[in-house]
C-alpha atoms as a PDB file:
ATOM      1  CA  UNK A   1       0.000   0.000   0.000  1.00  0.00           C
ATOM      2  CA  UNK A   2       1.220   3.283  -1.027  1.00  0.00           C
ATOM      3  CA  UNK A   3       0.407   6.097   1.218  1.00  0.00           C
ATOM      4  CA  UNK A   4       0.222   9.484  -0.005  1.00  0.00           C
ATOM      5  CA  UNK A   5       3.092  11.876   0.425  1.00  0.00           C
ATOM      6  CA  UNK A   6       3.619  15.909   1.132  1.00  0.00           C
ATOM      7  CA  UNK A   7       4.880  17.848  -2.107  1.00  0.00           C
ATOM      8  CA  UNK A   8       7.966  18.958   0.169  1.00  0.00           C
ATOM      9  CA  UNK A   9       8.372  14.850   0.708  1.00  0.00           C
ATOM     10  CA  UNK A  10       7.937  13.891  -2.579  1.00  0.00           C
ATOM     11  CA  UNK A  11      10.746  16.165  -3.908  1.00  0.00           C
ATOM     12  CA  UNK A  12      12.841  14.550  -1.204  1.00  0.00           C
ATOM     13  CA  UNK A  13      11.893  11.113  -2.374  1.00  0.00           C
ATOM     14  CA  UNK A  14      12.476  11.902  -5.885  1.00  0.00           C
ATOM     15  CA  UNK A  15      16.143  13.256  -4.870  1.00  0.00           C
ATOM     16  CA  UNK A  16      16.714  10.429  -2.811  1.00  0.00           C
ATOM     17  CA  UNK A  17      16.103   7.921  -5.975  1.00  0.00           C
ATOM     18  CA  UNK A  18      18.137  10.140  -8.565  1.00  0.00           C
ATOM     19  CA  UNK A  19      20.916   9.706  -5.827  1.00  0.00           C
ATOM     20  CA  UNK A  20      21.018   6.347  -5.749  1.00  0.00           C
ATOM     21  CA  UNK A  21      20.565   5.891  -9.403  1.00  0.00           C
ATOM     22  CA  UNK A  22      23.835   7.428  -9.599  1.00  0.00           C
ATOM     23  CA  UNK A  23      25.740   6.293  -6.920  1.00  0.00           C
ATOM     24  CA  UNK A  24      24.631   2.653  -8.184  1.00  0.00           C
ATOM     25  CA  UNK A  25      25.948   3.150 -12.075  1.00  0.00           C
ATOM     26  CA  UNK A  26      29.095   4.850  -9.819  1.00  0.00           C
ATOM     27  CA  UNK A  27      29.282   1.935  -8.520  1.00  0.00           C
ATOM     28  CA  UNK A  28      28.999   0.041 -11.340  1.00  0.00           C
ATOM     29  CA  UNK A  29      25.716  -2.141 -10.123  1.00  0.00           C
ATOM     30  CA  UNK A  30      22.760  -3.072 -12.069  1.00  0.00           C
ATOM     31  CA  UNK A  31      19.172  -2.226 -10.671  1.00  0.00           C
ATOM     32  CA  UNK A  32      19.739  -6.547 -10.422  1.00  0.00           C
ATOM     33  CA  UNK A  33      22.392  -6.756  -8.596  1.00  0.00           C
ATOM     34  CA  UNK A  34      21.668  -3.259  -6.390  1.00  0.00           C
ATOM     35  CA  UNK A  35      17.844  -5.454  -5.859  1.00  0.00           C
ATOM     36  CA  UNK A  36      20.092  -8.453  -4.514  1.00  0.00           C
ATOM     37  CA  UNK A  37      22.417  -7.336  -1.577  1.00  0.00           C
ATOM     38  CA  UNK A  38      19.649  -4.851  -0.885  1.00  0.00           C
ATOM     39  CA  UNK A  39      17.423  -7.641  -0.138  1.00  0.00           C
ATOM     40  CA  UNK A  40      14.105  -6.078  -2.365  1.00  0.00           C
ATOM     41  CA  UNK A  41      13.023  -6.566  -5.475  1.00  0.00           C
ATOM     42  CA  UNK A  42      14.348  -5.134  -8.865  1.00  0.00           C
ATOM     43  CA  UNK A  43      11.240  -3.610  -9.687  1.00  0.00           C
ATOM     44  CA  UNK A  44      11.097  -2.000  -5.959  1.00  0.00           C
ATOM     45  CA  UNK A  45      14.449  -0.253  -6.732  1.00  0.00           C
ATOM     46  CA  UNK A  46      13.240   0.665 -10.522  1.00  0.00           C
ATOM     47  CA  UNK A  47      10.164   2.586  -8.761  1.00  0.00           C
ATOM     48  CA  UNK A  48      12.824   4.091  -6.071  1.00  0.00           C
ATOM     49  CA  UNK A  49      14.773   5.202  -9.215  1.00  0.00           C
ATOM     50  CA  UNK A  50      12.389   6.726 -11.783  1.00  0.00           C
ATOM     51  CA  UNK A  51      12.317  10.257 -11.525  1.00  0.00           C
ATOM     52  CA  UNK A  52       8.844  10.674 -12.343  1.00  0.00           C
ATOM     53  CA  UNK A  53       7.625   8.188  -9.694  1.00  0.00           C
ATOM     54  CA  UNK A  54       7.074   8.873  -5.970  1.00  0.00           C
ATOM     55  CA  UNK A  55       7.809   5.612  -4.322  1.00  0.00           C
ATOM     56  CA  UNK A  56       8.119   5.918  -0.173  1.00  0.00           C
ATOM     57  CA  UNK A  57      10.325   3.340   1.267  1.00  0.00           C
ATOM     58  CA  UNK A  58      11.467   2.311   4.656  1.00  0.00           C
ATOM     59  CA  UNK A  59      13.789   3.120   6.872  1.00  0.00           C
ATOM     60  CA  UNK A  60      15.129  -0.684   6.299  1.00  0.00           C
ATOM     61  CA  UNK A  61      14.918  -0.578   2.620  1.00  0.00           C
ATOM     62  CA  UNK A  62      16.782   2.506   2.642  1.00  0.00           C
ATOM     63  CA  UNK A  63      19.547   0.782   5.226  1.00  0.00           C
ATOM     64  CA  UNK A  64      19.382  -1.731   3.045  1.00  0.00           C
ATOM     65  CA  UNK A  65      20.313   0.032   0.057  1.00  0.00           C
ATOM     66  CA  UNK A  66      23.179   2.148   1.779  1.00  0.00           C
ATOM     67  CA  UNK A  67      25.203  -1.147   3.239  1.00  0.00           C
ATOM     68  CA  UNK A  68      24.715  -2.242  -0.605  1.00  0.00           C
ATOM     69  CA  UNK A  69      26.024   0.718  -1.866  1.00  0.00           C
ATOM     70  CA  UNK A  70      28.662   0.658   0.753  1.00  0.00           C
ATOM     71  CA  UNK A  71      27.593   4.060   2.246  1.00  0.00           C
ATOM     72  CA  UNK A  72      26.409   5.371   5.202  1.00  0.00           C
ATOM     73  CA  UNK A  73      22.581   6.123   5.175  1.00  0.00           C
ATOM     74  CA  UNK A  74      23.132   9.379   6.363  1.00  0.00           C
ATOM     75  CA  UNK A  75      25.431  10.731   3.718  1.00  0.00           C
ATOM     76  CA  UNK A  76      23.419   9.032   1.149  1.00  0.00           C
ATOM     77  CA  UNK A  77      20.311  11.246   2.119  1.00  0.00           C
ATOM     78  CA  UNK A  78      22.834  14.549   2.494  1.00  0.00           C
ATOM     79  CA  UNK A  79      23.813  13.354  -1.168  1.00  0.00           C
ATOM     80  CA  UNK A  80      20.427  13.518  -1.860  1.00  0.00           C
ATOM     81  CA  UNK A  81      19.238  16.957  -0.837  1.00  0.00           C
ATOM     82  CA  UNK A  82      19.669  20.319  -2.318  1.00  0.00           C
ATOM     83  CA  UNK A  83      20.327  23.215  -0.083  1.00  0.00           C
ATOM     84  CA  UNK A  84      17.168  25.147   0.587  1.00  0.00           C
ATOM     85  CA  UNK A  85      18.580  28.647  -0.997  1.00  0.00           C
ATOM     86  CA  UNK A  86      19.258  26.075  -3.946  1.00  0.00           C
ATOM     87  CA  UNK A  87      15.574  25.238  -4.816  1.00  0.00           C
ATOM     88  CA  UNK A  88      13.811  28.268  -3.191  1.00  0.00           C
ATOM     89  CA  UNK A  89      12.319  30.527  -5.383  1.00  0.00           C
ATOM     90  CA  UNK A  90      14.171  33.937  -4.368  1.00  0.00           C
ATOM     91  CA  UNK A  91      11.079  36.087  -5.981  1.00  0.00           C
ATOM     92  CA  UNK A  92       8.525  34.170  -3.725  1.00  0.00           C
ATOM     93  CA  UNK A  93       8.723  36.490  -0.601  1.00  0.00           C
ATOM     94  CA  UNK A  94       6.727  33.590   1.580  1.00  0.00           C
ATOM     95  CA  UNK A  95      10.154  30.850   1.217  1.00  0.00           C
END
């Protein structure tokens, strides 16, 4: 069941896929192989991936996925986020 998500948390779960997208080609892993040590399927880590899909995970998958991509979970989240003067729209006198 897929539960639905803020905007703000969808960005960050978009981010979050595109990071480890990249880190896994770094890497030199295959959504396969990246789907085995992880211990999920390869279609769970194509939905994680796809930039135009918002798929929430847990905690676990995401540990998962870090000791796979022989990172730690925290700098694979700081990998994943843009600073907020980054993204903010500086004419938008609300951000």
């Amino acid at each position: 069941m897929i539960k639905n998500v803020e905007l703000q948390n969808r960005d960050r779960f978009i981010q979050l896929g595109i990071a480890i997208s990249t880190l896994r080609k770094m890497r030199g892993l295959s959504q396969e192989k990246l789907a085995a040590l992880s211990n999920v399927s390869r279609s769970h880590i194509s939905a994680i991936e796809a930039p135009g899909i918002v798929r929430p995970f847990s905690l676990e998958v995401l540990f998962n996925i870090a000791n796979a991509l022989d990172i730690d979970p925290a700098d694979l989240i700081r990998a994943s986020v843009f600073p907020d003067g980054l993204t903010s729209n500086a004419k938008d006198p609300e951000r």
